[in-house]
N, C-alpha and C. Protein backbone atom coordinates (compact mmCIF):
# COMPACT_ATOMS: atom_id res chain seq x y z
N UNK A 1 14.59 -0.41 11.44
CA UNK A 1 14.19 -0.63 10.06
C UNK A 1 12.78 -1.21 10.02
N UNK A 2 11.85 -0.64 9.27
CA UNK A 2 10.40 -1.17 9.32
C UNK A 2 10.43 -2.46 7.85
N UNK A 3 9.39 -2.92 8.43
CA UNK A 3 9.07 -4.12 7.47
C UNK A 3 8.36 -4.11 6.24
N UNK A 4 8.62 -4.30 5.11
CA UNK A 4 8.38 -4.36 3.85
C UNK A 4 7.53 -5.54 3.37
N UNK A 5 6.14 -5.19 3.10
CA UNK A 5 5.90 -6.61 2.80
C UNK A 5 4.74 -6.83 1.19
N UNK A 6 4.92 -7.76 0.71
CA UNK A 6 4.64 -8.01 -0.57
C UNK A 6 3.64 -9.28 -0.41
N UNK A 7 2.55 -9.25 -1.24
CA UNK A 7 1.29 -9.84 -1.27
C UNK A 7 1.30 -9.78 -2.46
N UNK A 8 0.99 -11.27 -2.86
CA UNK A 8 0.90 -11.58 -4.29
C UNK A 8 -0.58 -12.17 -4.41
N UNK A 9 -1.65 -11.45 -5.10
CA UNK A 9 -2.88 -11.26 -4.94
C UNK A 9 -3.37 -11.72 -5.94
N UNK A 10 -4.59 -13.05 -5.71
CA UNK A 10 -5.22 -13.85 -6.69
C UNK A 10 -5.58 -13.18 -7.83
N UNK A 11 -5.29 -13.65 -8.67
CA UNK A 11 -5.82 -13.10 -10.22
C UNK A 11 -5.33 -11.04 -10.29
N UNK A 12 -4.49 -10.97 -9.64
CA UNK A 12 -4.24 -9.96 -9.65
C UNK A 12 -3.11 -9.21 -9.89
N UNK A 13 -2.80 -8.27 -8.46
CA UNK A 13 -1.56 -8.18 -8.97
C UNK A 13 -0.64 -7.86 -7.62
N UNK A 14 0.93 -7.15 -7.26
CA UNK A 14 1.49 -7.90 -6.34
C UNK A 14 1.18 -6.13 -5.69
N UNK A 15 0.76 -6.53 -4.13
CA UNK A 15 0.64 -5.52 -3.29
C UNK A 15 1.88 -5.28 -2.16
N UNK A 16 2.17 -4.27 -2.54
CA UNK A 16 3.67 -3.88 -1.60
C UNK A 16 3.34 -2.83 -0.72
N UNK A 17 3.78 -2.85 0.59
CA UNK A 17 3.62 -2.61 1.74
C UNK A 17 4.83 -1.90 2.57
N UNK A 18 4.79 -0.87 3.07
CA UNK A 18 5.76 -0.49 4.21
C UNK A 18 6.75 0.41 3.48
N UNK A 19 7.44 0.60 3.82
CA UNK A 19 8.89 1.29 3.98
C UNK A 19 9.70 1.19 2.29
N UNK A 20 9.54 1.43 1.50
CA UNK A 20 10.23 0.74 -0.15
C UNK A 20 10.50 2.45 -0.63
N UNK A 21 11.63 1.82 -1.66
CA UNK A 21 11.81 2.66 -2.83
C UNK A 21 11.64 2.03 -3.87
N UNK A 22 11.13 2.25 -5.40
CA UNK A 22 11.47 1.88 -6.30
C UNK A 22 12.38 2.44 -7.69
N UNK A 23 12.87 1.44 -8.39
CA UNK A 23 13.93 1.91 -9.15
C UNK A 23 13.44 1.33 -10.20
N UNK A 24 14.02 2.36 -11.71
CA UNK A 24 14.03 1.78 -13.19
C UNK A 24 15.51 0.93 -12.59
N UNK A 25 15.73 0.11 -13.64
CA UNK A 25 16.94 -0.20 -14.59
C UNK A 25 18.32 0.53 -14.62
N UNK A 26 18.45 1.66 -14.40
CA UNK A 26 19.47 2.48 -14.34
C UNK A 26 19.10 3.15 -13.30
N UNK A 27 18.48 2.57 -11.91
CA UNK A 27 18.45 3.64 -11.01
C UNK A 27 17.95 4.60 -10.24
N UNK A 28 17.28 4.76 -11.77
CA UNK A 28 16.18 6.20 -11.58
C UNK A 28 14.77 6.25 -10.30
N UNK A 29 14.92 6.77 -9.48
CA UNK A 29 13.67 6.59 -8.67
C UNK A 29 12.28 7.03 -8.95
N UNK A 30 11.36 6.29 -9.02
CA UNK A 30 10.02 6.75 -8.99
C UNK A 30 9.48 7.61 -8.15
N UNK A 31 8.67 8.83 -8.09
CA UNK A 31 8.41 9.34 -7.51
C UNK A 31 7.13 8.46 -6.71
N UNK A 32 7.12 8.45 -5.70
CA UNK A 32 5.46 7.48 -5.14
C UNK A 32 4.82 8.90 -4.82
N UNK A 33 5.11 9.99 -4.23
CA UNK A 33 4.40 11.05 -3.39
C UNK A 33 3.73 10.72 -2.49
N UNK A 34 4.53 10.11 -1.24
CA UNK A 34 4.37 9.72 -0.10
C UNK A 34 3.72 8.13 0.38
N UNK A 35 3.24 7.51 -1.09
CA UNK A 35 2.26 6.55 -0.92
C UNK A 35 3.14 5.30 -0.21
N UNK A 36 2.71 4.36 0.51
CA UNK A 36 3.16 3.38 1.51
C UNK A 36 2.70 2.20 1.12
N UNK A 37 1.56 2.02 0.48
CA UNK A 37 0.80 1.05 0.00
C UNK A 37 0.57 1.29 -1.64
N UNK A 38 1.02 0.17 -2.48
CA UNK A 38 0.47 0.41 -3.63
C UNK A 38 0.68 -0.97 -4.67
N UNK A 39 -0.02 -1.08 -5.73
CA UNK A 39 0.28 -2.50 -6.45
C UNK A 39 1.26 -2.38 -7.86
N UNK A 40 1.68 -3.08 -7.87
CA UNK A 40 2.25 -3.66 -8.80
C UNK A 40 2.16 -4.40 -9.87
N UNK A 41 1.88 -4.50 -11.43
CA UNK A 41 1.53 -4.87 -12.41
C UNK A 41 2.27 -7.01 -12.44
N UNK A 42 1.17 -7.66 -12.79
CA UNK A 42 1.66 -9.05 -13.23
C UNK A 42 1.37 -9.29 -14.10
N UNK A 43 0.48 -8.75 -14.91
CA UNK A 43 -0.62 -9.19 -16.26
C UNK A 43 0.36 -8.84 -17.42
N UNK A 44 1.17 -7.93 -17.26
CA UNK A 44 1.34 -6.95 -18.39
C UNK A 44 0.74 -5.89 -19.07
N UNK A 45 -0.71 -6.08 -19.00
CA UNK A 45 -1.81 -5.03 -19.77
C UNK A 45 -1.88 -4.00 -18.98
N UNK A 46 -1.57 -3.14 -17.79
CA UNK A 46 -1.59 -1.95 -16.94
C UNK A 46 -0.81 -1.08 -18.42
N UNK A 47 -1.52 0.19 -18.11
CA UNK A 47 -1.17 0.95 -18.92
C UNK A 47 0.21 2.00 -18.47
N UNK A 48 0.09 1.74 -17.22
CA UNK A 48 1.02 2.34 -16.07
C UNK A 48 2.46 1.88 -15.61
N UNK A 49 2.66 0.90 -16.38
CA UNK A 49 3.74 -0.37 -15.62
C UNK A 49 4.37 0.79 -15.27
N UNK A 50 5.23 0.26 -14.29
CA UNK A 50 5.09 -1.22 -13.11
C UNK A 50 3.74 -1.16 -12.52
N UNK A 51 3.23 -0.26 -12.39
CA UNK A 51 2.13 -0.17 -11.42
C UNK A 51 0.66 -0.85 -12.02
N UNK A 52 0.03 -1.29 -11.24
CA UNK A 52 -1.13 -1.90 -11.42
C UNK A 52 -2.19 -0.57 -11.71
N UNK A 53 -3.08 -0.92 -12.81
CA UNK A 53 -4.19 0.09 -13.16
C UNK A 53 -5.46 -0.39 -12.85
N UNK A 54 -5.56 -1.97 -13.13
CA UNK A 54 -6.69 -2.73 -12.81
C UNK A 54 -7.06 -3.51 -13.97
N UNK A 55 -6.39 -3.60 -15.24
CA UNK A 55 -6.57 -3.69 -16.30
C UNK A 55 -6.51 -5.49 -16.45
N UNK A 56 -6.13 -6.02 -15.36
CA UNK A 56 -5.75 -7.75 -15.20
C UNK A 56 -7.36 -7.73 -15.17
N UNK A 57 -8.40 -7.16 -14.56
CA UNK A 57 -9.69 -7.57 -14.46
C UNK A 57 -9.93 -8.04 -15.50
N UNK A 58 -10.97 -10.01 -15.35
CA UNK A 58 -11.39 -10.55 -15.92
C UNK A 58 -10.59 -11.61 -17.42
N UNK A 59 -9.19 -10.77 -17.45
CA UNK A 59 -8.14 -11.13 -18.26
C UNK A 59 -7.16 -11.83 -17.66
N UNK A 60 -6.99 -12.10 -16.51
CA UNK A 60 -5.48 -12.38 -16.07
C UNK A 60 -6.14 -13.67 -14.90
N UNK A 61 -5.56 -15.16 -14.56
CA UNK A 61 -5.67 -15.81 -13.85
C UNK A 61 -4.21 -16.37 -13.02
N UNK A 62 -4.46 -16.02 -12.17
CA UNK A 62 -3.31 -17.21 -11.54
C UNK A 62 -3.55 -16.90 -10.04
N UNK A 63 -3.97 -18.13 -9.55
CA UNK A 63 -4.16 -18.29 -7.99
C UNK A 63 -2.61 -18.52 -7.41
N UNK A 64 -1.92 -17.89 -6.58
CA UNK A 64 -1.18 -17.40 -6.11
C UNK A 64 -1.09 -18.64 -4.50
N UNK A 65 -0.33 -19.28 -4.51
CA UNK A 65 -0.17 -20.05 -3.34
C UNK A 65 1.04 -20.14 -3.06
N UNK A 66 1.63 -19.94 -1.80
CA UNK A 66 2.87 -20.58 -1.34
C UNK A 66 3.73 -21.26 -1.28
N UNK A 67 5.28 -21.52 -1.68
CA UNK A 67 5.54 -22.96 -1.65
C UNK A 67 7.20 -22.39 -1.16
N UNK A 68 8.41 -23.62 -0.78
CA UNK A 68 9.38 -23.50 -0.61
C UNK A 68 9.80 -23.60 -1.79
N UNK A 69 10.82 -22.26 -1.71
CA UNK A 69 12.39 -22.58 -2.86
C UNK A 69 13.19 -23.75 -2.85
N UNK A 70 13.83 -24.24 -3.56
CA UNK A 70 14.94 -25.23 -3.08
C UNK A 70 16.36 -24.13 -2.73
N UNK A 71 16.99 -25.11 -2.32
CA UNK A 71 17.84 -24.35 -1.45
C UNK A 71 18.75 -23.67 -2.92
N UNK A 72 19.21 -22.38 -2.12
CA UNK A 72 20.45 -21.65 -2.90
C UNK A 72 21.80 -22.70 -3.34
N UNK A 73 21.68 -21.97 -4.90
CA UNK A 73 23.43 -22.83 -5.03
C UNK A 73 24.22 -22.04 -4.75
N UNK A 74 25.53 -22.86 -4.47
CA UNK A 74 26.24 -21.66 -3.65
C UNK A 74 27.69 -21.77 -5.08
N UNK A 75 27.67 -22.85 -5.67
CA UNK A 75 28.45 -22.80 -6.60
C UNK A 75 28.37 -22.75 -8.13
């Protein structure tokens, strides 16, 4: 199984990596046409959602840093 990986990109938007499918709501698969690399909308303003158009330029801020979850509830 190859590795999937997601980059959540300053003032931007989230870059997904590797091996993925994506799905609507009910399922439905997106066609990518072969693509492996591609972004993902955070702003809301992409004209494309889900997908990123570029449209966060100069409109959209959020510096993107790391942190721990607290742990899962299990009850």
């Amino acid at each position: 199984m190859s590795t999937t990986k997601l980059t959540i990109n300053r003032n931007g938007s989230i870059k997904i990596e590797g091996d993925f499918e994506i799905t609507d709501s009910e399922g439905n698969v997106y066609g990518l046409e072969g693509r492996n690399t591609l972004g993902l909308c955070r702003c809301g303003e992409s004209k494309s959602k889900p997908f990123c158009d570029g449209s966060h330029r100069n409109n959209f801020e959020h510096d993107a840093k790391a942190f721990d979850l607290p742990p899962m509830k299990t009850k």
